[in-house]
Protein backbone atom coordinates (compact mmCIF):
# COMPACT_ATOMS: atom_id res chain seq x y z
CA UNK A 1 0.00 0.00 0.00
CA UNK A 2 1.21 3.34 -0.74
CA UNK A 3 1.12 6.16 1.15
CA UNK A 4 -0.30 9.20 -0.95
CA UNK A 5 1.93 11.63 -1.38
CA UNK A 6 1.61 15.53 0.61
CA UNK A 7 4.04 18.15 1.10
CA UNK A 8 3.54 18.43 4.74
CA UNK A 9 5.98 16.84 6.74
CA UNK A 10 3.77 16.39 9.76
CA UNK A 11 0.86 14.96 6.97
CA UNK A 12 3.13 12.34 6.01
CA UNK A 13 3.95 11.42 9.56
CA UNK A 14 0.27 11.00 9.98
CA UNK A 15 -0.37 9.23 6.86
CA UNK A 16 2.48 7.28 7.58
CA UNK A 17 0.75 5.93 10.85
CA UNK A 18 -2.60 5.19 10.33
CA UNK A 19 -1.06 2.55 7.02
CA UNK A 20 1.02 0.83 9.70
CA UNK A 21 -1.07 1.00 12.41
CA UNK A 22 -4.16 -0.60 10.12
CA UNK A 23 -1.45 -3.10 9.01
CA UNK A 24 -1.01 -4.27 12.18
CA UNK A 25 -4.68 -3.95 13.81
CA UNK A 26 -5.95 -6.18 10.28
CA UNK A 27 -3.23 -8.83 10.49
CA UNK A 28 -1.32 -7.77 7.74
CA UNK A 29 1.87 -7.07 10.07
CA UNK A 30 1.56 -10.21 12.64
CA UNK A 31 2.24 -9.71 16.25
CA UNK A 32 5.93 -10.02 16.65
CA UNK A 33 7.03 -9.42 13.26
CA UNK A 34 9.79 -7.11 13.02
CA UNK A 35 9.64 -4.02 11.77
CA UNK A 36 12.43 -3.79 8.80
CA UNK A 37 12.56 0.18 8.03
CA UNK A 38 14.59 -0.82 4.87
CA UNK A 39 10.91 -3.11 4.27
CA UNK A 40 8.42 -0.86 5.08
CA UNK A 41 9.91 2.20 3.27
CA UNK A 42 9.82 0.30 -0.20
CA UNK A 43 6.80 -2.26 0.61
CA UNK A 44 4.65 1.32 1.73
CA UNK A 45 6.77 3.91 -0.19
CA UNK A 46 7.13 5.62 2.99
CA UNK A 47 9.60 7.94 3.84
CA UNK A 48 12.69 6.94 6.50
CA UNK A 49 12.15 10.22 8.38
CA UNK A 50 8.26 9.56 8.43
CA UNK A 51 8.33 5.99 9.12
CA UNK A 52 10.48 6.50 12.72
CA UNK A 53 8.13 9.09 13.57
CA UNK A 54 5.12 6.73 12.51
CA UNK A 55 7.35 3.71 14.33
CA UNK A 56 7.79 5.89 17.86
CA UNK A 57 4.01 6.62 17.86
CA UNK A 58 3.02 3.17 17.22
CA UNK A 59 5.33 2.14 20.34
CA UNK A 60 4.12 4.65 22.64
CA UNK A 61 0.34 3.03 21.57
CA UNK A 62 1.43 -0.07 22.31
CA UNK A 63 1.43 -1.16 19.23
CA UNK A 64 4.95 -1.86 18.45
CA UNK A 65 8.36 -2.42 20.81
CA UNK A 66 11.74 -1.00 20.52
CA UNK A 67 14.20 -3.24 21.06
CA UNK A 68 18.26 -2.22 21.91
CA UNK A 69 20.10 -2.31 18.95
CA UNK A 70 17.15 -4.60 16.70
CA UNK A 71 14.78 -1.77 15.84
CA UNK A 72 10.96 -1.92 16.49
CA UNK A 73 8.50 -5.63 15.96
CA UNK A 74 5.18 -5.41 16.57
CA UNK A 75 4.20 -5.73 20.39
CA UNK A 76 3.40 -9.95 20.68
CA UNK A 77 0.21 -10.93 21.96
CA UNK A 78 -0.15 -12.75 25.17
CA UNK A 79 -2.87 -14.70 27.48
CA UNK A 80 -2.14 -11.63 30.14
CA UNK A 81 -2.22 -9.17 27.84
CA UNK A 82 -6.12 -10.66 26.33
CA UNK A 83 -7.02 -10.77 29.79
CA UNK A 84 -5.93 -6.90 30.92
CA UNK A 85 -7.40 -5.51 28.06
CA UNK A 86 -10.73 -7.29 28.84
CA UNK A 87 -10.84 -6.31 32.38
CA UNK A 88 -10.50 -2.16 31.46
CA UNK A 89 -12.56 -2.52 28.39
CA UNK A 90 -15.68 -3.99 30.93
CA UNK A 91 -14.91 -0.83 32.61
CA UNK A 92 -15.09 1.58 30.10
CA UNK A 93 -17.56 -0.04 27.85
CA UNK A 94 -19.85 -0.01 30.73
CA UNK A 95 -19.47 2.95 31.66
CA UNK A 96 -20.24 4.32 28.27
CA UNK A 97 -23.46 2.16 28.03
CA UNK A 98 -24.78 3.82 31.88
CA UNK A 99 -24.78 7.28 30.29
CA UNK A 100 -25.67 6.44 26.67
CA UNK A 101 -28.46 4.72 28.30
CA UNK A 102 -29.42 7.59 30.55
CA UNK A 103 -29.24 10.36 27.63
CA UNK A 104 -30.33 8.31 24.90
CA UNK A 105 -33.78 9.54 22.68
CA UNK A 106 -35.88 7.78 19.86
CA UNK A 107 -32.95 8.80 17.15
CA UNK A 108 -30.02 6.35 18.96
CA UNK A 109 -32.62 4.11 19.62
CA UNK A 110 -33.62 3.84 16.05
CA UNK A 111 -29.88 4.00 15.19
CA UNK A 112 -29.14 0.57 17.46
CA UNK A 113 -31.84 -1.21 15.83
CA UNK A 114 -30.86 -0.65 12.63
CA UNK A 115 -27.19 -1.11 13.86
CA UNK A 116 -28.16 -4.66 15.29
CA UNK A 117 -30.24 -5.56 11.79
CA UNK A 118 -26.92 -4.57 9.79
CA UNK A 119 -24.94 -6.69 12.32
CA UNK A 120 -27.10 -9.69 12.69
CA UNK A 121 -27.68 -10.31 8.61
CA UNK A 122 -24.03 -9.24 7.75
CA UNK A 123 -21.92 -12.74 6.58
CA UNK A 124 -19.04 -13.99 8.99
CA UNK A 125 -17.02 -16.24 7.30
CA UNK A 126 -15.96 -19.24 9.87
CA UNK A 127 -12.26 -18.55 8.41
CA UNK A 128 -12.18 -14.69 8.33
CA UNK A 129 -13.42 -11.56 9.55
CA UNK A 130 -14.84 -10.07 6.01
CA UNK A 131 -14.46 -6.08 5.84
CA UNK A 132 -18.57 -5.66 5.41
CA UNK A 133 -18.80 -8.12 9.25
CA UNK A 134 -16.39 -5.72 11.03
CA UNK A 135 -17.41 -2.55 9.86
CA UNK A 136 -20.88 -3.45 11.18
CA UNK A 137 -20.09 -5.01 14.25
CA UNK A 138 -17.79 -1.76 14.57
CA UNK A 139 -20.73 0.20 14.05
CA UNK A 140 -23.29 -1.79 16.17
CA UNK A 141 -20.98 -1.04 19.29
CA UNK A 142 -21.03 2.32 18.56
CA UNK A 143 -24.28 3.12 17.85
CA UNK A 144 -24.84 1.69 21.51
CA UNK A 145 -22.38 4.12 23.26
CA UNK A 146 -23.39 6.79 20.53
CA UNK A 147 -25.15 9.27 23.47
CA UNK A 148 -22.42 8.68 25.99
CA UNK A 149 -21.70 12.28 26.07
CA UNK A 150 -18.34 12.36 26.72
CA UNK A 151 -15.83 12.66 24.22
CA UNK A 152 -13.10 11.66 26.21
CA UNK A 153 -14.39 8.68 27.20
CA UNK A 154 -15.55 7.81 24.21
CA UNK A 155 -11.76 8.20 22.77
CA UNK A 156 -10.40 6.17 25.45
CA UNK A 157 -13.49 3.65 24.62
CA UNK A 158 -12.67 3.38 20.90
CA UNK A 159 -8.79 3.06 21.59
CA UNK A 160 -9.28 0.18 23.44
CA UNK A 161 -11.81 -1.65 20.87
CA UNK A 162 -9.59 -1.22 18.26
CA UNK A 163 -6.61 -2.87 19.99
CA UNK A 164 -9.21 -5.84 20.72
CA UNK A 165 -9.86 -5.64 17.27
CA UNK A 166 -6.31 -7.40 16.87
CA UNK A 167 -7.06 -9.98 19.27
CA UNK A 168 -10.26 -10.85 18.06
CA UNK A 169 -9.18 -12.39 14.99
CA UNK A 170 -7.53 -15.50 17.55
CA UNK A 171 -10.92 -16.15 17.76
CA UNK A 172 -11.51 -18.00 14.62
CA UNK A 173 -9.22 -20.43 15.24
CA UNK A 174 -11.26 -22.36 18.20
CA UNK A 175 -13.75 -24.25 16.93
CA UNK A 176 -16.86 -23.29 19.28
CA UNK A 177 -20.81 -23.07 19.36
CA UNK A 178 -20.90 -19.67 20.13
CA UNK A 179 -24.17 -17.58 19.11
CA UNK A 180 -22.98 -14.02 18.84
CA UNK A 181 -25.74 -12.47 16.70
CA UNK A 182 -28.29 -13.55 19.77
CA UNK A 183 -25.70 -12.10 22.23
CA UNK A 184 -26.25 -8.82 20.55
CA UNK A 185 -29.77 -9.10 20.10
CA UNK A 186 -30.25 -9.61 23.77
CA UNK A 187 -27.86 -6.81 24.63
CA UNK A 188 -29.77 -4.33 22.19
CA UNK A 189 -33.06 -5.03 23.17
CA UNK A 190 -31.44 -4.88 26.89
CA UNK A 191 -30.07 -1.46 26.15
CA UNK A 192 -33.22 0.16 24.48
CA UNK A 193 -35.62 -1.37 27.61
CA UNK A 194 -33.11 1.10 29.49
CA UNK A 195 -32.41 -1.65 31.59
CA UNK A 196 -29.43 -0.75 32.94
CA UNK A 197 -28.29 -3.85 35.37
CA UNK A 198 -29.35 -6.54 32.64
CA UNK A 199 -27.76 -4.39 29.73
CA UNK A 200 -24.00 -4.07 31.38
CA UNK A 201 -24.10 -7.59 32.79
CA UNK A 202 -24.90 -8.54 29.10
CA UNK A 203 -21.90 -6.31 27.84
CA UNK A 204 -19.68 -7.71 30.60
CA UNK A 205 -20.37 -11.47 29.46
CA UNK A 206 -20.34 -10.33 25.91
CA UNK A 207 -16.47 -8.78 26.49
CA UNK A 208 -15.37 -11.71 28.42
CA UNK A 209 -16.37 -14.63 26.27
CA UNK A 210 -14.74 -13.65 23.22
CA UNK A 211 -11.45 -12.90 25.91
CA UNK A 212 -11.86 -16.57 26.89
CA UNK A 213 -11.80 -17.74 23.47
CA UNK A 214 -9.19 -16.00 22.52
CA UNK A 215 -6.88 -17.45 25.56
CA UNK A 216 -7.81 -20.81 24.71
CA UNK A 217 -6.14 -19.88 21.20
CA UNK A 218 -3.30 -18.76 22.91
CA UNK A 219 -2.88 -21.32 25.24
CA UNK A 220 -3.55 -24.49 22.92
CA UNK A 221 -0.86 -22.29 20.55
CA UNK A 222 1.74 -22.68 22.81
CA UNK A 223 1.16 -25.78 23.38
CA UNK A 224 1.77 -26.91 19.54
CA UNK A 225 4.53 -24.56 19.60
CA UNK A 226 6.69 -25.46 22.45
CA UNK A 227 9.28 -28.17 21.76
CA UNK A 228 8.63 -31.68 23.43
CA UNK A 229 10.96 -31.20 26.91
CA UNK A 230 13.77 -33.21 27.38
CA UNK A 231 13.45 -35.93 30.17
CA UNK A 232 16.54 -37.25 32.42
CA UNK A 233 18.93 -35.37 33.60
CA UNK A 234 20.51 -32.69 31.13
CA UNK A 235 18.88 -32.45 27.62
CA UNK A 236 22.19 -34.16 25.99
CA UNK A 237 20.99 -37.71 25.29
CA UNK A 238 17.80 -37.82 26.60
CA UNK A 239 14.95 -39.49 24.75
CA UNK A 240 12.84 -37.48 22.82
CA UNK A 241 9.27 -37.57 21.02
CA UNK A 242 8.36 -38.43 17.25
CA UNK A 243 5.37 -39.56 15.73
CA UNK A 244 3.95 -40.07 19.69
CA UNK A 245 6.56 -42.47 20.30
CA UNK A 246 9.96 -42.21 22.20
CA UNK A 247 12.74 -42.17 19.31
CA UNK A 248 16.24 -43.69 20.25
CA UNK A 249 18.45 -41.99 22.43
CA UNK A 250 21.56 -40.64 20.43
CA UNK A 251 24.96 -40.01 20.91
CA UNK A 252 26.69 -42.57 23.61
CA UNK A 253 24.55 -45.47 24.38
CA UNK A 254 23.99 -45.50 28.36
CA UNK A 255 26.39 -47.70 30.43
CA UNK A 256 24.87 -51.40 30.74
CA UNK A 257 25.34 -52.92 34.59
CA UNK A 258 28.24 -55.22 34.28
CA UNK A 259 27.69 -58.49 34.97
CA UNK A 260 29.53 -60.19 38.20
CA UNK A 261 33.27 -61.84 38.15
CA UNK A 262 32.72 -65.18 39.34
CA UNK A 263 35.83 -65.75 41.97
CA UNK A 264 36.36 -68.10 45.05
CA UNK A 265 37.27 -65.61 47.07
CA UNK A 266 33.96 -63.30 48.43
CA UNK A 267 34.88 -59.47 46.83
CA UNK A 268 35.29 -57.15 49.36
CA UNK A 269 32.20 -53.99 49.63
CA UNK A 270 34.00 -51.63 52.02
CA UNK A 271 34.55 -48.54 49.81
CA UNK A 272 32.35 -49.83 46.84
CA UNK A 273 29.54 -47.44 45.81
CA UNK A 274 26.05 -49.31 45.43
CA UNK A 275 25.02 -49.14 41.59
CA UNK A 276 22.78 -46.25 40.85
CA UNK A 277 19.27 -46.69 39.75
CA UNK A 278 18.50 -45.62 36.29
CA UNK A 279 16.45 -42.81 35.67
């Protein structure tokens, strides 16, 4: 993708960020991938000078990490990480949904309804997150928080969904029977009742559960990931797994007990260590 071109420095800076930083929050830069400025420039046709301005605010986003001497990658995702942004998203997303709730009129109810009709008939592909799906679920969660009435908020509030934006995608890749067009059915009609108790607990649930999936991604990840660990003592040697079944152990075959010299005379155990048992 190219960055359009504009005479202002500062423009290009900008520019310059929002490609990256939709790069990373679509998938297209993968958490941990590094961040190759001699890449990006050509790949983007992005200036050096705006690309380490882009790069610095991308890091102080938490988007991206510096690293001594290696440059930027973007920031990895983690089970903690899934779990900390759920936690202060239920905060602010509830908070958002008291006051839209409280200042709300016929036009943002009207709005959510059509929001949550967009949403609900919009296709989700069981292997990707099409661009017509997340616009409207992007725009069913705002039409709900639409009369929150403070801007501020409301930035913090949108911050935070797009990082989860980034996690959500983890999602896919747990098989699950998950009904998320009912969950925001209920939570609409919830939120237009002005029931305020049912509505939040229903936005609390609705936060968490796609958190737990995507920590179950994570987690069952790893576990594909992470080499089979070595068993005895010291790695060198020690048996390890292929195909499910314990391969031969390699390099010097382990010492065999020797078998007893038969003599007249009975051999002497002062000072004789007792054989070790093998591990």
């Amino acid at each position: 993708m190219k960055v359009p071109s504009n005479d202002n420095g500062i423009s290009k800076t900008n520019e310059a960020y929002q490609v990256l930083r939709n790069a990373i929050l679509w998938g297209e830069l993968p958490a941990g991938s590094r961040l190759r400025t001699n890449v990006l420039t050509k790949e983007y046709d992005i200036g050096l000078g705006a690309l380490r301005e882009a790069l610095s605010r991308l890091s102080a986003e938490g988007l991206a990490q510096a690293e001594a001497y290696r440059g930027y990658v973007v920031t990895p995702i983690s089970a903690e990480d899934v779990k900390d942004l759920a936690r202060v998203r239920t905060v602010v997303e509830t908070q958002c949904l008291v006051w839209a709730i409280e200042n709300g009129d016929i036009d943002w109810e009207s709005n959510i309804l059509a929001a949550t009709h967009r949403l609900v008939n919009s296709v989700r592909d069981k292997d990707a997150h099409p661009a017509t799906w997340t616009q409207a679920h992007f725009n069913y969660h705002e039409a709900l928080v639409a009369c929150c009435g403070s801007p501020r908020l409301l930035q913090i509030r949108n911050s935070l969904y797009e990082q989860s934006e980034r996690h959500r995608r983890l999602e896919l890749s747990i098989p699950h029977d998950r009904n998320a067009d009912d969950e925001h059915r209920q939570l609409a009609n919830a939120v237009i009742a002005r029931d305020i108790p049912l509505a939040t607990r229903l936005m609390y649930n609705h936060i968490n559960h796609t958190a737990d999936f995507i920590v179950r991604a994570l987690t069952e990840r790893e576990a594909v990931s992470k080499p089979p660990r070595a068993t005895g003592k010291g790695a060198k040697g020690a048996p390890q797994i292929e195909d499910g079944k314990v391969a031969p152990v390699k390099g010097k075959p382990a010492a065999t007990k020797a078998k007893p010299v038969a003599s007249k005379a009975k051999a002497s155990v002062k000072g004789v260590a007792k054989p070790r048992a093998s591990a």
